[in-house]
N, C-alpha and C. Protein backbone atom coordinates (compact mmCIF):
# COMPACT_ATOMS: atom_id res chain seq x y z
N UNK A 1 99.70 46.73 141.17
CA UNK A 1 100.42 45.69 140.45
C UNK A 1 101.05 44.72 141.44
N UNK A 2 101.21 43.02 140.80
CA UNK A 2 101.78 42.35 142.23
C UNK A 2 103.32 42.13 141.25
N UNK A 3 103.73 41.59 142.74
CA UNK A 3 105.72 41.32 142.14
C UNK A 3 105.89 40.31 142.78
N UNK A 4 106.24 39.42 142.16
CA UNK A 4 106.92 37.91 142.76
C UNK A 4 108.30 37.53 142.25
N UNK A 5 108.93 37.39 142.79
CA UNK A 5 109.91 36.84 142.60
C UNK A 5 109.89 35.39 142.09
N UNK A 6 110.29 34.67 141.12
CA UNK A 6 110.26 33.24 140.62
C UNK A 6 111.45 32.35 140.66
N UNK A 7 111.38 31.33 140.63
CA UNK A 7 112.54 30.51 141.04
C UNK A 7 112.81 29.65 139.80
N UNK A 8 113.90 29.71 139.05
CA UNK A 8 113.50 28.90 137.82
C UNK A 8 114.66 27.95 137.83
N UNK A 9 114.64 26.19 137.50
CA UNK A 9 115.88 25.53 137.08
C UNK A 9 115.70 25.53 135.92
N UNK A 10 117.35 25.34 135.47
CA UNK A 10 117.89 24.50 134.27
C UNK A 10 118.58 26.04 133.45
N UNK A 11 118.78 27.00 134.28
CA UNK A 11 119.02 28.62 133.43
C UNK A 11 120.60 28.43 134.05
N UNK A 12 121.39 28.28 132.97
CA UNK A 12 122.89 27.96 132.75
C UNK A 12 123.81 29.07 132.21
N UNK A 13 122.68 29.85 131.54
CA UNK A 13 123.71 30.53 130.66
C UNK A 13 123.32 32.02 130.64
N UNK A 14 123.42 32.95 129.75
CA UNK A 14 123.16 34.08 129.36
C UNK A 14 122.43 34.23 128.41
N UNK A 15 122.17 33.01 127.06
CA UNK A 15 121.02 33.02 126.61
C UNK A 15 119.73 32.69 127.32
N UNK A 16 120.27 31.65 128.36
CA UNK A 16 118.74 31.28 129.09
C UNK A 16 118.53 32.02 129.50
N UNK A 17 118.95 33.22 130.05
CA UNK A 17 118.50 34.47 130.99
C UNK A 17 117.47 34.97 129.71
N UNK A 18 118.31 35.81 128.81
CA UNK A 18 117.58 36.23 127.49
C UNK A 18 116.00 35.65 127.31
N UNK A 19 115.98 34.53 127.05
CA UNK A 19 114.95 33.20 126.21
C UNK A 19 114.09 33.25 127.77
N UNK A 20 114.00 33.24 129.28
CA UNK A 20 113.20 33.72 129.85
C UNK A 20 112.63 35.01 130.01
N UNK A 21 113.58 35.65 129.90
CA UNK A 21 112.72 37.39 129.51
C UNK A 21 111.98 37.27 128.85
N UNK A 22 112.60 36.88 127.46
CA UNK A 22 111.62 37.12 126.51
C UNK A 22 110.24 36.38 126.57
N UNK A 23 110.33 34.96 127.00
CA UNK A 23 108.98 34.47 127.18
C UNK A 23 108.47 35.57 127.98
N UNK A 24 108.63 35.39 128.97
CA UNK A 24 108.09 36.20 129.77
C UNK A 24 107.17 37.51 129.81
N UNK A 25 107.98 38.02 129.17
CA UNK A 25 107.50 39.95 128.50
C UNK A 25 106.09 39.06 127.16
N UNK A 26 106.87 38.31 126.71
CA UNK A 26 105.86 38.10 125.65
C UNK A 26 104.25 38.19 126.14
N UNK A 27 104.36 37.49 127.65
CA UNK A 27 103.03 37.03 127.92
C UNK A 27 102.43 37.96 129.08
N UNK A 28 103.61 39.48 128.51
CA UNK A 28 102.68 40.49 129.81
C UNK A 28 103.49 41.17 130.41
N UNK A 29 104.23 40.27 130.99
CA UNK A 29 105.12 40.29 132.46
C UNK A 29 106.00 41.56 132.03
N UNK A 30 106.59 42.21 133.36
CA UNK A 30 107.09 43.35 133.22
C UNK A 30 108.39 42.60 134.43
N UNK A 31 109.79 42.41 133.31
CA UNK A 31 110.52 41.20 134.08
C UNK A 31 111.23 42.85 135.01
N UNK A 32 111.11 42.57 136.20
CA UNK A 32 112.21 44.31 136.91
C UNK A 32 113.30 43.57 137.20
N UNK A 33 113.71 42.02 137.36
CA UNK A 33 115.26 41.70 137.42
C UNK A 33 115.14 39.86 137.17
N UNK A 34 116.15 40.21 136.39
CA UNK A 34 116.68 38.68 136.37
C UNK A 34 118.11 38.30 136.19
N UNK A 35 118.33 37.02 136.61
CA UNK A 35 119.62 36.35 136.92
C UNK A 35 119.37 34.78 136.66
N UNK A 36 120.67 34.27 136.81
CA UNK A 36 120.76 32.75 136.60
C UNK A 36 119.47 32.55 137.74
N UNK A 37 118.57 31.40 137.87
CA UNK A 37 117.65 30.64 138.69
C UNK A 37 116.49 31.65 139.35
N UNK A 38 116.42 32.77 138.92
CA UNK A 38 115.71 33.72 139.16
C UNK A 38 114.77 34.59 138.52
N UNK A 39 113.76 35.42 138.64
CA UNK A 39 113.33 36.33 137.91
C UNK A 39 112.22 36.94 138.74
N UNK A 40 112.22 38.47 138.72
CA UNK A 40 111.32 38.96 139.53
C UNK A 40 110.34 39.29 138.43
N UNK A 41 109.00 39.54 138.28
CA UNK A 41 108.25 39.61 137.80
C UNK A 41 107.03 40.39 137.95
N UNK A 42 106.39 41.30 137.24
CA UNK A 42 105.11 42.16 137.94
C UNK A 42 103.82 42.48 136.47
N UNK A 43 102.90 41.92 137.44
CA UNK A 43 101.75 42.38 136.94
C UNK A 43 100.06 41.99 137.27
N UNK A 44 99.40 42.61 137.12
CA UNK A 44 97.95 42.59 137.72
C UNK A 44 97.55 41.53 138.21
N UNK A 45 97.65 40.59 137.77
CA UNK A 45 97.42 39.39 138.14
C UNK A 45 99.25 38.19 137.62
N UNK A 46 99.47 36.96 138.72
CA UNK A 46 100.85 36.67 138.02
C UNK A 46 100.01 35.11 138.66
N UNK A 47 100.16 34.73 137.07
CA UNK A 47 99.59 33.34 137.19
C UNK A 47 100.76 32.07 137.07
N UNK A 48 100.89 31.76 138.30
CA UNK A 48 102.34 30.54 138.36
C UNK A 48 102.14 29.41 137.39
N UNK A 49 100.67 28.92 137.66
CA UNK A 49 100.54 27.99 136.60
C UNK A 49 100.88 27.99 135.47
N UNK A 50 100.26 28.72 134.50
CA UNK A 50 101.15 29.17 133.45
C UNK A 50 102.58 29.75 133.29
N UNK A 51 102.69 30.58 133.83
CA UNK A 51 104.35 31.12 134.13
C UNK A 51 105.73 28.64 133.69
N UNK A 52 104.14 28.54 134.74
CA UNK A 52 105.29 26.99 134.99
C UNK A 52 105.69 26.43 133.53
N UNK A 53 104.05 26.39 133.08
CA UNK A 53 104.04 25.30 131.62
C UNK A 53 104.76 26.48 130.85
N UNK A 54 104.99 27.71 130.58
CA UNK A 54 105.63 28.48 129.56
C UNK A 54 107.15 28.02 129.89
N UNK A 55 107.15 27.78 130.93
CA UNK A 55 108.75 27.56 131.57
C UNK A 55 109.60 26.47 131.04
N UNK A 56 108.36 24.77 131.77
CA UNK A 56 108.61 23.83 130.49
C UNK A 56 108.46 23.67 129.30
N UNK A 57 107.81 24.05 128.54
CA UNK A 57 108.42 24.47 127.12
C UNK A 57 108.90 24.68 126.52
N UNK A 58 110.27 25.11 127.52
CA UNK A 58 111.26 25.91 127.00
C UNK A 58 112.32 25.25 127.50
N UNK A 59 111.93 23.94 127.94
CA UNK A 59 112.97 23.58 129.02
C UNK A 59 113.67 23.90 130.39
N UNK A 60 112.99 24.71 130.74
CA UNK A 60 113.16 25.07 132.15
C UNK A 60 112.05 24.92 133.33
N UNK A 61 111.95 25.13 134.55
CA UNK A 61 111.07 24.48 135.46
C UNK A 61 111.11 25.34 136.48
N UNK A 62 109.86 25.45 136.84
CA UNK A 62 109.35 26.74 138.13
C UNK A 62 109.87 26.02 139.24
N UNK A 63 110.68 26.48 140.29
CA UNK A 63 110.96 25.68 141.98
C UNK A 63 109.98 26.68 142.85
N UNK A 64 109.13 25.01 143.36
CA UNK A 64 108.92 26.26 144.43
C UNK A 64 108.49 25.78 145.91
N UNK A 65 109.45 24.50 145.71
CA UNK A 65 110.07 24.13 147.17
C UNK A 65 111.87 24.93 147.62
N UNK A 66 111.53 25.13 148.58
CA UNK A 66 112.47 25.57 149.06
C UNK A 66 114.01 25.23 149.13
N UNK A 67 114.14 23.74 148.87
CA UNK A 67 115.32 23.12 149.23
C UNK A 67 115.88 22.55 148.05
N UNK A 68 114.68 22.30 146.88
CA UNK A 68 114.67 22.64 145.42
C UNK A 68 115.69 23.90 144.99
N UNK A 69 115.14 25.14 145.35
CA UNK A 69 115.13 26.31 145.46
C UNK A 69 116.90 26.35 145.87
N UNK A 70 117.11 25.82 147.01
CA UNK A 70 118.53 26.05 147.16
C UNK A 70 119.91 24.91 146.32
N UNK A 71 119.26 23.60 146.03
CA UNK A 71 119.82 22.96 145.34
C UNK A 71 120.24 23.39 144.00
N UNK A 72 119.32 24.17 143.29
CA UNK A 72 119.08 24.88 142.03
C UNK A 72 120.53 25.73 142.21
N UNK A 73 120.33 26.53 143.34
CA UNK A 73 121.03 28.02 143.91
C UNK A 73 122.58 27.19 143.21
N UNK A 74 123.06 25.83 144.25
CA UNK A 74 124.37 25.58 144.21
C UNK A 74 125.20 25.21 142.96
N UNK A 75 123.88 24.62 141.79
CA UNK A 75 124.08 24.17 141.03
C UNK A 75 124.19 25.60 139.77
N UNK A 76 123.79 26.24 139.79
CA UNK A 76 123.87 27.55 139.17
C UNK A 76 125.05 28.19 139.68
N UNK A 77 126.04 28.55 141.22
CA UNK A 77 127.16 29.13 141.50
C UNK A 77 127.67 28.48 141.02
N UNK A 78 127.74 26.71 141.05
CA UNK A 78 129.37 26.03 140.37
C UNK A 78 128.87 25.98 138.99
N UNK A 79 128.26 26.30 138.25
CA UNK A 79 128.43 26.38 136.49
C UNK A 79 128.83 27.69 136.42
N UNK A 80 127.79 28.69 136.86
CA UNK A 80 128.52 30.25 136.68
C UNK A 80 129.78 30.48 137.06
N UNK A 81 130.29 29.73 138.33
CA UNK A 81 131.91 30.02 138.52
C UNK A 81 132.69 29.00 137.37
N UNK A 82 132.27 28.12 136.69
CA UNK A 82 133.24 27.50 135.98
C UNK A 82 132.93 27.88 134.14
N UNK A 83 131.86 28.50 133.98
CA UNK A 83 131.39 29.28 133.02
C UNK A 83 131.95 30.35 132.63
N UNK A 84 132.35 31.29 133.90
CA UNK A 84 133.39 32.51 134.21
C UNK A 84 134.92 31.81 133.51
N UNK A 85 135.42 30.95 134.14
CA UNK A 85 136.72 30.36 133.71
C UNK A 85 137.45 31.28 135.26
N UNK A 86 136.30 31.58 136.17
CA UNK A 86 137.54 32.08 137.61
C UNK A 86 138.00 30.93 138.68
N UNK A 87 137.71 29.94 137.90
CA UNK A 87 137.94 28.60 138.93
C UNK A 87 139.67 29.11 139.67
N UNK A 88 140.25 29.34 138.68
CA UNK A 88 141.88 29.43 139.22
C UNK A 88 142.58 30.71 140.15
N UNK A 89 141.09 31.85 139.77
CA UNK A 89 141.52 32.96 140.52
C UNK A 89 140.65 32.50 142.19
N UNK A 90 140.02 31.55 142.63
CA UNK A 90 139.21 31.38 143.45
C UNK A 90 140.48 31.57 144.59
N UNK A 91 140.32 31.78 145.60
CA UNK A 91 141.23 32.00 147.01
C UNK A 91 140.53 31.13 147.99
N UNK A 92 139.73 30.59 147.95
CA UNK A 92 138.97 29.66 148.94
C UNK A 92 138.44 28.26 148.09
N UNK A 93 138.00 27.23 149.11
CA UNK A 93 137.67 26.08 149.04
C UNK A 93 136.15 26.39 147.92
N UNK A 94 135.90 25.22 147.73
CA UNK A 94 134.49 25.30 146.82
C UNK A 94 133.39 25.37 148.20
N UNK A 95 133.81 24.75 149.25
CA UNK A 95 132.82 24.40 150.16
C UNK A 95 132.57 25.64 150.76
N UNK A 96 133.73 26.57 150.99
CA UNK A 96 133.35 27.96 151.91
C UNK A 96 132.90 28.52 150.52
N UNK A 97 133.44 28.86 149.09
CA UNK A 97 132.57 29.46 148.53
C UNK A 97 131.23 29.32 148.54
N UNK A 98 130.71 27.98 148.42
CA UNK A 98 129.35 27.94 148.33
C UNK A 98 128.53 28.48 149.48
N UNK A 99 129.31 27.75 150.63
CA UNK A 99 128.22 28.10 151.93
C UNK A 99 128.38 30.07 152.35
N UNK A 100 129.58 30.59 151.56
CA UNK A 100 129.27 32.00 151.86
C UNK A 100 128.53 32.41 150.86
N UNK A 101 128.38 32.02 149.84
CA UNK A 101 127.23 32.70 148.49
C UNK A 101 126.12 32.23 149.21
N UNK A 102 125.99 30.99 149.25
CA UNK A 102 124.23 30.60 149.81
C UNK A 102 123.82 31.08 151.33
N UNK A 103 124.87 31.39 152.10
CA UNK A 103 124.79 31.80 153.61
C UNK A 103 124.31 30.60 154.22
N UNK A 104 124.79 29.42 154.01
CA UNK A 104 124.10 28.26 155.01
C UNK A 104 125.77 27.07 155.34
N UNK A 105 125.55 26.15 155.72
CA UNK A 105 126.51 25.34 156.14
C UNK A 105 126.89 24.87 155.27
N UNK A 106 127.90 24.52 154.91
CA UNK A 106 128.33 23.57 153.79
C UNK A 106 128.10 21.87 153.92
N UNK A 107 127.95 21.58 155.41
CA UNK A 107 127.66 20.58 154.90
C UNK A 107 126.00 19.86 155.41
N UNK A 108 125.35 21.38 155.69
CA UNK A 108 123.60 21.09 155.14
C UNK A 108 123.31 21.27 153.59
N UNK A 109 124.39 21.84 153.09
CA UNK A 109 123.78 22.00 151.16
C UNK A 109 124.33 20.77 150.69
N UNK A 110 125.75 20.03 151.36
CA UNK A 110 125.91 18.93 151.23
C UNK A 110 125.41 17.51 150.78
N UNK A 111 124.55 17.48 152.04
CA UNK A 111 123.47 16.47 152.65
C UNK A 111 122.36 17.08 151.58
N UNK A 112 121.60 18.08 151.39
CA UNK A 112 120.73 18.34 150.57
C UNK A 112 120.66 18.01 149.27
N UNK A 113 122.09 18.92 148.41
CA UNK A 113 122.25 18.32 147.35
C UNK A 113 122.18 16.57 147.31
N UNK A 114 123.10 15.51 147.63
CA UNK A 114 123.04 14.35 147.99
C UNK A 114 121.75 13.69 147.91
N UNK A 115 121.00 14.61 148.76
CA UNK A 115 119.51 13.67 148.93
C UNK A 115 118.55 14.08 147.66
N UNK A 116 118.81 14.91 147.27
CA UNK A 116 117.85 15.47 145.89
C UNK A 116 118.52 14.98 145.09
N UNK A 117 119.36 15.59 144.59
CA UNK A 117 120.62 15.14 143.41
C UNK A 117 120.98 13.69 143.10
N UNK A 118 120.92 12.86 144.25
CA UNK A 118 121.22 11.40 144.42
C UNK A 118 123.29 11.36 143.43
N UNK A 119 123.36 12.65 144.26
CA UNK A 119 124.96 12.98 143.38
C UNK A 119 125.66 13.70 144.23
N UNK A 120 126.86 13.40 144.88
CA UNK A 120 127.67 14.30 145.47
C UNK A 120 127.65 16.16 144.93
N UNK A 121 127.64 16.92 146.19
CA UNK A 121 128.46 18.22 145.33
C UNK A 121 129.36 18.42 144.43
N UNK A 122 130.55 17.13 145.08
CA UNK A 122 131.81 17.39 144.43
C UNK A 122 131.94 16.77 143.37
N UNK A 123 131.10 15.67 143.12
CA UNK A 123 130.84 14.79 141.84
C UNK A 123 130.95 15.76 140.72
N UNK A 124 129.46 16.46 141.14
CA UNK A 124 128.77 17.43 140.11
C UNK A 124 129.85 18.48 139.96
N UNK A 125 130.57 19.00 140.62
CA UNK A 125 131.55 19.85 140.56
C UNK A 125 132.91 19.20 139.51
N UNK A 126 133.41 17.88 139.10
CA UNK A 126 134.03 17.39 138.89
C UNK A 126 133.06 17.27 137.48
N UNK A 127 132.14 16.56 137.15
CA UNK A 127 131.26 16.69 135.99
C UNK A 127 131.47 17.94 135.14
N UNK A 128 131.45 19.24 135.61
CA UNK A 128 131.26 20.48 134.88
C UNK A 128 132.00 20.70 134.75
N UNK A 129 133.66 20.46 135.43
CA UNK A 129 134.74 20.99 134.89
C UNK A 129 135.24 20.13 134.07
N UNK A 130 134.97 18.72 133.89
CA UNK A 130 135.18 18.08 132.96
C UNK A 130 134.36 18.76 131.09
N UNK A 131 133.37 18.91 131.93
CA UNK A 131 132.27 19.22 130.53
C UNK A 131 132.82 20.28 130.05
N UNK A 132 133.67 21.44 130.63
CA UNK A 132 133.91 22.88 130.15
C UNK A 132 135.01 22.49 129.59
N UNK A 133 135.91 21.26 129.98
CA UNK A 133 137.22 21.17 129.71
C UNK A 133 136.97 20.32 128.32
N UNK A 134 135.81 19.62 127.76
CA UNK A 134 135.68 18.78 126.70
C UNK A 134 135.48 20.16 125.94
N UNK A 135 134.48 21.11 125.93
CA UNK A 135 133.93 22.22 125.55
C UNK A 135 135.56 22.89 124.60
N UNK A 136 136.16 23.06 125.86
CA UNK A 136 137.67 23.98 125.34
C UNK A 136 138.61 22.98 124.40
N UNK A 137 138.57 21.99 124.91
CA UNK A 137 139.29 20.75 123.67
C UNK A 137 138.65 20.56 122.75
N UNK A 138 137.72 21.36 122.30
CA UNK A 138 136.71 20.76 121.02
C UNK A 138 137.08 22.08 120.35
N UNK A 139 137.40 23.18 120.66
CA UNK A 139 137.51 24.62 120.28
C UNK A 139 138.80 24.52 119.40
N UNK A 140 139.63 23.43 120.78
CA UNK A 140 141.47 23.58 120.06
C UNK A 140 141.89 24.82 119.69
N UNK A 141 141.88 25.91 121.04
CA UNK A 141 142.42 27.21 121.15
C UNK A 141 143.43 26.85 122.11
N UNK A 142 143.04 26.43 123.31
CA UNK A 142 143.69 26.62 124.80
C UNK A 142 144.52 24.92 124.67
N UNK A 143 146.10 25.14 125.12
CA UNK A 143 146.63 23.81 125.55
C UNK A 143 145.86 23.56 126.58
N UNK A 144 146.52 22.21 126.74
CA UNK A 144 145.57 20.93 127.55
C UNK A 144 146.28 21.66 129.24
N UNK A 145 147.31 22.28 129.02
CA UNK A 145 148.25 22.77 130.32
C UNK A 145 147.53 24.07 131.06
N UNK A 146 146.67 24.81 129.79
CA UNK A 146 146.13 26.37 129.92
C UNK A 146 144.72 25.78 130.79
N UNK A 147 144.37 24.82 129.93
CA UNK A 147 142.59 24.24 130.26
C UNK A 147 142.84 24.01 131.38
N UNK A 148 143.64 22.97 131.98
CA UNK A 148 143.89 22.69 133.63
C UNK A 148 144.27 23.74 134.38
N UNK A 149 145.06 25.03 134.36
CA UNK A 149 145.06 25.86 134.96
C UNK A 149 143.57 26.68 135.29
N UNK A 150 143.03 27.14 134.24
CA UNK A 150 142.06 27.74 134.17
C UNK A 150 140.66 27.12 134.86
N UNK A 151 141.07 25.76 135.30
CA UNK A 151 139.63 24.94 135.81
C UNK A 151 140.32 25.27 137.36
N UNK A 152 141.39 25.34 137.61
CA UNK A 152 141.97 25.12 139.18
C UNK A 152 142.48 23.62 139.52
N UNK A 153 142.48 22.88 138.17
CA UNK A 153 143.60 21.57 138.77
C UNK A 153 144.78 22.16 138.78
N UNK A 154 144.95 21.14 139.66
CA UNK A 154 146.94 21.74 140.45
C UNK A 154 147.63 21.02 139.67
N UNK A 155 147.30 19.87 138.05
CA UNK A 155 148.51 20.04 137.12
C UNK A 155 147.67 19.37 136.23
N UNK A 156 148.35 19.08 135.37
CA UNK A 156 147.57 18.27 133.83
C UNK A 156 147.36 16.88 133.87
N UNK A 157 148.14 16.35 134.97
CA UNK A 157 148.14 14.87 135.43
C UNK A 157 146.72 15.22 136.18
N UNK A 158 146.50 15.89 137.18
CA UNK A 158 145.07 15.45 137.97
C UNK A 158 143.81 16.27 136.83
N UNK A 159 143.85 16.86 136.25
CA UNK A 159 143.11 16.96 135.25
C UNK A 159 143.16 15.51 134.30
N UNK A 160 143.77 15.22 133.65
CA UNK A 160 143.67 14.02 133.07
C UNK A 160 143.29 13.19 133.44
N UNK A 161 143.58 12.99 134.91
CA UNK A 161 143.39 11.37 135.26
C UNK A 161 141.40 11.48 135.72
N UNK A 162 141.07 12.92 136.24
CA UNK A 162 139.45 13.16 136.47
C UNK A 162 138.76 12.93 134.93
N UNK A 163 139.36 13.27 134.18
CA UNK A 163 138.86 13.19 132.48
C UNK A 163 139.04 11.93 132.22
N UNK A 164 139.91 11.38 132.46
CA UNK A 164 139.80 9.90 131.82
C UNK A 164 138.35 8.94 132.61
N UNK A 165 138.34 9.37 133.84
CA UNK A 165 137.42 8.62 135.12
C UNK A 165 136.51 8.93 134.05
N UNK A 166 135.77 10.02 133.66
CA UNK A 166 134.54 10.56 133.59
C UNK A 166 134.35 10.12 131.84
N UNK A 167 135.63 10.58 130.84
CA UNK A 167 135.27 9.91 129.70
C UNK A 167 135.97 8.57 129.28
N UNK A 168 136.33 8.19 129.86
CA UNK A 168 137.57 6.91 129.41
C UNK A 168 138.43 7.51 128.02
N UNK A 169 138.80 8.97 128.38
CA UNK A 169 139.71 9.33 127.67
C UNK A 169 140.52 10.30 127.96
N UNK A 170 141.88 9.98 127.26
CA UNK A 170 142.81 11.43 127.91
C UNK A 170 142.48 12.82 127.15
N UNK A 171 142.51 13.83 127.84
CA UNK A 171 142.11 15.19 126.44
C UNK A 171 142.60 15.17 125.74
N UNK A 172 144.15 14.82 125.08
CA UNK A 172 144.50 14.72 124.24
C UNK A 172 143.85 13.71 123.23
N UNK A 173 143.33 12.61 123.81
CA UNK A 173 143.01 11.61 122.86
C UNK A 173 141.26 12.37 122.47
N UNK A 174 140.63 12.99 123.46
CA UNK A 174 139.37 13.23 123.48
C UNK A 174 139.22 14.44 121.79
N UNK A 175 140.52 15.15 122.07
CA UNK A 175 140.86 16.13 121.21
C UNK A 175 140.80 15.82 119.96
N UNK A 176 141.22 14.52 119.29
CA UNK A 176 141.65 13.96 118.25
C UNK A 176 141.26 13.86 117.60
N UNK A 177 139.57 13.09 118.56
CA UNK A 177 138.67 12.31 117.79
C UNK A 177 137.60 13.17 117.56
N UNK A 178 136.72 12.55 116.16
CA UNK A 178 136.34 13.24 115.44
C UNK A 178 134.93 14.09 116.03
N UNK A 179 134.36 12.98 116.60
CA UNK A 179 132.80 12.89 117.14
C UNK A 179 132.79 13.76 118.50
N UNK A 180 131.60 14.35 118.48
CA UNK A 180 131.40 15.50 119.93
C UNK A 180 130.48 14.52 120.54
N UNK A 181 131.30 14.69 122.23
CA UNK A 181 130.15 13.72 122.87
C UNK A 181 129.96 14.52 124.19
N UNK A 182 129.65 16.27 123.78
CA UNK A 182 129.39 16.96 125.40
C UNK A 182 127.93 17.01 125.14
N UNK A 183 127.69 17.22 126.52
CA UNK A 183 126.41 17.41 126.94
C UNK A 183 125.88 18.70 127.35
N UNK A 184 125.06 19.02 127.43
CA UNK A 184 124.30 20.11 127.95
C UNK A 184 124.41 20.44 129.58
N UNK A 185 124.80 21.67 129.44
CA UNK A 185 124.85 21.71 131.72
C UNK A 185 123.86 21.43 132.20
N UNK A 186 122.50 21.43 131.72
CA UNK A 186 121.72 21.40 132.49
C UNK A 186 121.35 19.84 132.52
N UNK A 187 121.35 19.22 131.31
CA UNK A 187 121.64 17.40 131.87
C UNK A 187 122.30 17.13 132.65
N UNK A 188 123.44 17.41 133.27
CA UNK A 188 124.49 16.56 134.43
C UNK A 188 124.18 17.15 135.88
């Protein structure tokens, strides 16, 4: 039997983990591990081509450039860490987190992201905690004081004022109104 390991974007969540298994098994595959941007895979023959188009179909996409491969990586730690809600228990910078999860420099994933992404790290990092923070103001469980703690802004003023940049609105006002205007993680 062969085993490959696969590289997959656009897997955000815990259903996407699910919804690739299951393709997956559907069409054979005997999945022995999977995770966000990942999946190991085994069987007699493991045809990428297909594996790819079953992938887009589903909205997700085979990497299988390398730097792809690690861009994917960074973009999967900062949703899963802000997905978690451990942004506030974090003890280190985003930059040493990343470069000790990925084991590379922080500012070669930097420059990488940048040149693929045509988007800062920290942009994109600022994007998702905005998006989780529209997510929790749409719920109207958590004060606007709890949401900024829980992302790791250091008060409700620098939370607000990144939310207003990104929606031209304060959460409170974002809260109010009637209409949902989040997006999907894997769009931003």
């Amino acid at each position: 039997m062969a085993e490959q390991t696969i590289h997959i974007k656009n897997m955000v969540c815990d259903r996407c983990i699910r919804a690739v298994q299951r393709e997956l098994e559907q069409q054979g595959y005997a999945v022995r591990h999977i995770e966000l941007g990942k999946a190991t895979v085994e069987r007699e023959q493991i045809d990428l081509p297909g594996i790819e188009a079953l992938l887009e179909e589903q909205g997700f996409g085979l990497l299988t450039d390398r730097n792809l491969r690690l861009v994917n990586q960074v973009k999967t730690l900062i949703i899963d860490l802000i997905g978690k809600g451990d942004v506030a228990t974090m003890n280190v910078t985003l930059s040493n987190y990343l470069a000790e999860q990925v084991g590379m420099e922080y500012a070669y994933l930097s420059h990488l992201f940048s040149t693929i992404e045509h988007l800062t790290i920290e942009k994109f990092w600022i994007l998702q905690r905005v998006e989780k923070a529209k997510e929790w103001l749409s719920y109207d469980e958590l004060s606007i004081s709890e949401i900024a703690r829980r992302l790791g802004y250091s008060s409700v003023a620098y939370l607000t004022n990144q939310f207003r940049q990104i929606t031209g609105l304060t959460p409170a006002a974002y809260r109010k109104q009637a209409a949902s205007d989040r997006n999907p993680l894997d769009w931003i």
